[in-house]
Protein backbone atom coordinates (compact mmCIF):
# COMPACT_ATOMS: atom_id res chain seq x y z
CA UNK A 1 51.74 -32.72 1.28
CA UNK A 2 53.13 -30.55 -1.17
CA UNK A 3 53.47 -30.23 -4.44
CA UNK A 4 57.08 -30.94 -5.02
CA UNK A 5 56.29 -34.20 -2.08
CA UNK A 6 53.64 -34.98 -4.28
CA UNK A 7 55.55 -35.54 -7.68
CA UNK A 8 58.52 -37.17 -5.65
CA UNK A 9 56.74 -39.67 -3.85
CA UNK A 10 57.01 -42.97 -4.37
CA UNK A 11 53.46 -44.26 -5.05
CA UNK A 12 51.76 -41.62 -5.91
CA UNK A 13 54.49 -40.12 -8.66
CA UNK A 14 53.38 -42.34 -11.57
CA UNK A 15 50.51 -40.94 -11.15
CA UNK A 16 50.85 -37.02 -10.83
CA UNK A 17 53.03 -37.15 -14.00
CA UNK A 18 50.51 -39.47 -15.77
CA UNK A 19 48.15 -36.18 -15.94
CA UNK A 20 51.21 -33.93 -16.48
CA UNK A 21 52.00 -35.85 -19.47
CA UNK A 22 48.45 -35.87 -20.21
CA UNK A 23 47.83 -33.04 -20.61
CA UNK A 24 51.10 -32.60 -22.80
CA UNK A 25 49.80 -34.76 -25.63
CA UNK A 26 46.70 -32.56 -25.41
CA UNK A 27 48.75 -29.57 -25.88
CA UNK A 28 51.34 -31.23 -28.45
CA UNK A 29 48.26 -31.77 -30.26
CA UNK A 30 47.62 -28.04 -31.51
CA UNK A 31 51.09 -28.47 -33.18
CA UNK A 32 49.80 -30.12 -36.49
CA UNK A 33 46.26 -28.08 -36.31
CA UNK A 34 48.23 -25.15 -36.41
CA UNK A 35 50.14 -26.43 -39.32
CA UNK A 36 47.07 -27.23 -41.09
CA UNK A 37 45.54 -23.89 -40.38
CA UNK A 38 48.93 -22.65 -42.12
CA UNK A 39 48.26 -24.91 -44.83
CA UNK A 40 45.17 -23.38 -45.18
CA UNK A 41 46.66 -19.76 -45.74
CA UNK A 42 45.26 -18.78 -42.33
CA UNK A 43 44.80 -15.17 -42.07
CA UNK A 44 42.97 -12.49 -39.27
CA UNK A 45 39.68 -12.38 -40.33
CA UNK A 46 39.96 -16.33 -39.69
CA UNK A 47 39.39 -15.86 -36.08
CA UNK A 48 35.87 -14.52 -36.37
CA UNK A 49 35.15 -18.18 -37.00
CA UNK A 50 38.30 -20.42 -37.56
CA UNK A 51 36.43 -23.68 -37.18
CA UNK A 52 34.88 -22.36 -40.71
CA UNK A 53 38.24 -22.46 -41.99
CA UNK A 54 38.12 -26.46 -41.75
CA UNK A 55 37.31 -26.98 -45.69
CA UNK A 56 40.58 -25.30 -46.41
CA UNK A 57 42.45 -28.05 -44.58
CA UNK A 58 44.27 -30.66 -46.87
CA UNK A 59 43.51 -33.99 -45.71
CA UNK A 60 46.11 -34.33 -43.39
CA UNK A 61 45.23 -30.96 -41.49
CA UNK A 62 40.99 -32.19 -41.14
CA UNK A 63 42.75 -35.31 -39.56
CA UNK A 64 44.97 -33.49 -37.52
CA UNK A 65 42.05 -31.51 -36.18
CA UNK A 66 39.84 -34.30 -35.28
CA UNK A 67 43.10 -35.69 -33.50
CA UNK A 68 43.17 -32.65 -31.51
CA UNK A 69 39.28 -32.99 -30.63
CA UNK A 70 39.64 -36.72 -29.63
CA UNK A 71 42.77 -35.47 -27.10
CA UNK A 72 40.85 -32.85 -25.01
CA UNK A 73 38.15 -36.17 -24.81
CA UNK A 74 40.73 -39.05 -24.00
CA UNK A 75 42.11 -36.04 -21.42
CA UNK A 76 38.78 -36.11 -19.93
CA UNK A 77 38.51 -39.80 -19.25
CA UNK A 78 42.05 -40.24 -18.44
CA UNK A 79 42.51 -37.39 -15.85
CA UNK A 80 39.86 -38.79 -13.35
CA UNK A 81 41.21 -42.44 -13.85
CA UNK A 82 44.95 -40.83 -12.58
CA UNK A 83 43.96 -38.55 -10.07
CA UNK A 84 41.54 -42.04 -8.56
CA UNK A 85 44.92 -44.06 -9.26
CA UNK A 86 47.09 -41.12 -7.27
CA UNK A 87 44.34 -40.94 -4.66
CA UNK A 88 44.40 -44.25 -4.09
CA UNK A 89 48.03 -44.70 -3.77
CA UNK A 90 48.34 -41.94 -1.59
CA UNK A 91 45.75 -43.97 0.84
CA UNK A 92 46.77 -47.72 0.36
CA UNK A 93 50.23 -47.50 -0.67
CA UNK A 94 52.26 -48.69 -4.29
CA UNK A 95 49.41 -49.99 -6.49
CA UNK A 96 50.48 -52.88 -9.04
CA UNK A 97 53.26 -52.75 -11.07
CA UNK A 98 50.77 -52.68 -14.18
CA UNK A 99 48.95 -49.38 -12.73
CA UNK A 100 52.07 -47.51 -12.77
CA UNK A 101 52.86 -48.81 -16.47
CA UNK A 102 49.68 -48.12 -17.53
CA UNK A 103 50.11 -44.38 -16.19
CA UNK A 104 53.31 -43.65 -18.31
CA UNK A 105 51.91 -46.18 -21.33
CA UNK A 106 49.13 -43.34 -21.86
CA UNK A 107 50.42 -39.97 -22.59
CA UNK A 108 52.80 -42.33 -24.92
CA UNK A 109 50.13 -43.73 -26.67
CA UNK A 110 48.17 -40.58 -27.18
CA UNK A 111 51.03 -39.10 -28.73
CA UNK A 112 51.45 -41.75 -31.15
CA UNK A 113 47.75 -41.79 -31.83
CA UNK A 114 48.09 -37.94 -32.87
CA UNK A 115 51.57 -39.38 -35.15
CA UNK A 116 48.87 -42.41 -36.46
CA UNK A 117 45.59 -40.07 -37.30
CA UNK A 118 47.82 -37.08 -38.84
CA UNK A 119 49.49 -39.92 -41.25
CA UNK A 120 46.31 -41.61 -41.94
CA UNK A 121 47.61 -45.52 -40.31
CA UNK A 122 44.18 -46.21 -39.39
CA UNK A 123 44.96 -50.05 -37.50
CA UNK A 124 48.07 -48.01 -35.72
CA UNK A 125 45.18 -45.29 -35.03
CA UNK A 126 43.07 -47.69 -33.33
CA UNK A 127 45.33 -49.46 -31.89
CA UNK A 128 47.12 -46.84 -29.78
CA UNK A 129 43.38 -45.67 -29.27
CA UNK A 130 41.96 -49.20 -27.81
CA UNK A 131 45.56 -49.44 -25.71
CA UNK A 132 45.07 -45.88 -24.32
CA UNK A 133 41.40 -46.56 -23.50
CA UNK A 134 42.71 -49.98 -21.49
CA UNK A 135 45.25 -48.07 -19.60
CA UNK A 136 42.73 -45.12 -18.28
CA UNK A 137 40.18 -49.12 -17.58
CA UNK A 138 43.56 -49.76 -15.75
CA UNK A 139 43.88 -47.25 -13.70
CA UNK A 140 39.89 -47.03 -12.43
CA UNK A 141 40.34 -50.31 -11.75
CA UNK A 142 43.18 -50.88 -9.99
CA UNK A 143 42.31 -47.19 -7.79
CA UNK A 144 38.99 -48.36 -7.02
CA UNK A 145 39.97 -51.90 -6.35
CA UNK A 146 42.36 -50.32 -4.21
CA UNK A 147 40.41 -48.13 -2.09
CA UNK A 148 37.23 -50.51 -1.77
CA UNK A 149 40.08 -53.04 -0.44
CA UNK A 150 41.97 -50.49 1.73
């Protein structure tokens, strides 16, 4: 299968743009670190050690780099939860309707945890945390449910 089949077929799609996405959010994420790191008055010699440079950032920036941290680590549990999901699909057939919303509900999410942790809503924070966390649970479940099953 290639990789242009792979993005275009039906029950495996969701799934293949679920890490795309992914790993969007984990790159939209350096967007308000580097903003903060501009905040900070960022300069050369910074990059002999710019995680020193974290006292500089205002409030908003030390948020915006521990929202950047916490990406890379939701990436990490997602990623293996999708490609089991795409896997899986690509074995059995269309998983539930619930995998495949749980696949686009993620990257969503993630991004507006990044929004929620940059502008200090700490229940919105959590929330979009705890939902993103149950959609990777989704998709483990429903793959490996699948494939035991198929």
């Amino acid at each position: 299968m290639s990789l242009l089949q792979l993005f275009t077929a039906t029950d495996a799609a969701p799934y293949a743009w679920s890490l795309v996405l992914s790993g969007g959010y984990v790159v939209a994420s350096i967007l308000p670190l580097g903003a903060a790191r501009s905040a900070a008055n960022f300069e050369m010699k910074d990059m002999a050690a710019p995680r020193a440079m974290f006292d500089r950032y205002p409030a908003w920036g030390k948020r915006a780099s521990w929202a950047h941290q916490n990406s890379f680590e939701a990436f990490s549990l997602h990623a293996p939860a999708a490609l089991l999901a795409l896997i899986a699909a690509l074995q059995t057939g269309a998983l539930p309707a619930t995998t495949i919303v749980a696949a686009f509900a993620h990257p969503a999410l993630r991004l507006a945890y990044i929004a929620a942790y940059v502008g200090n809503i700490p229940p919105a924070r959590g929330l979009c945390w705890a939902s993103g966390l149950l959609c990777s649970g989704i998709l483990y479940s429903e793959g490996l449910k699948a494939l035991l099953n198929g």
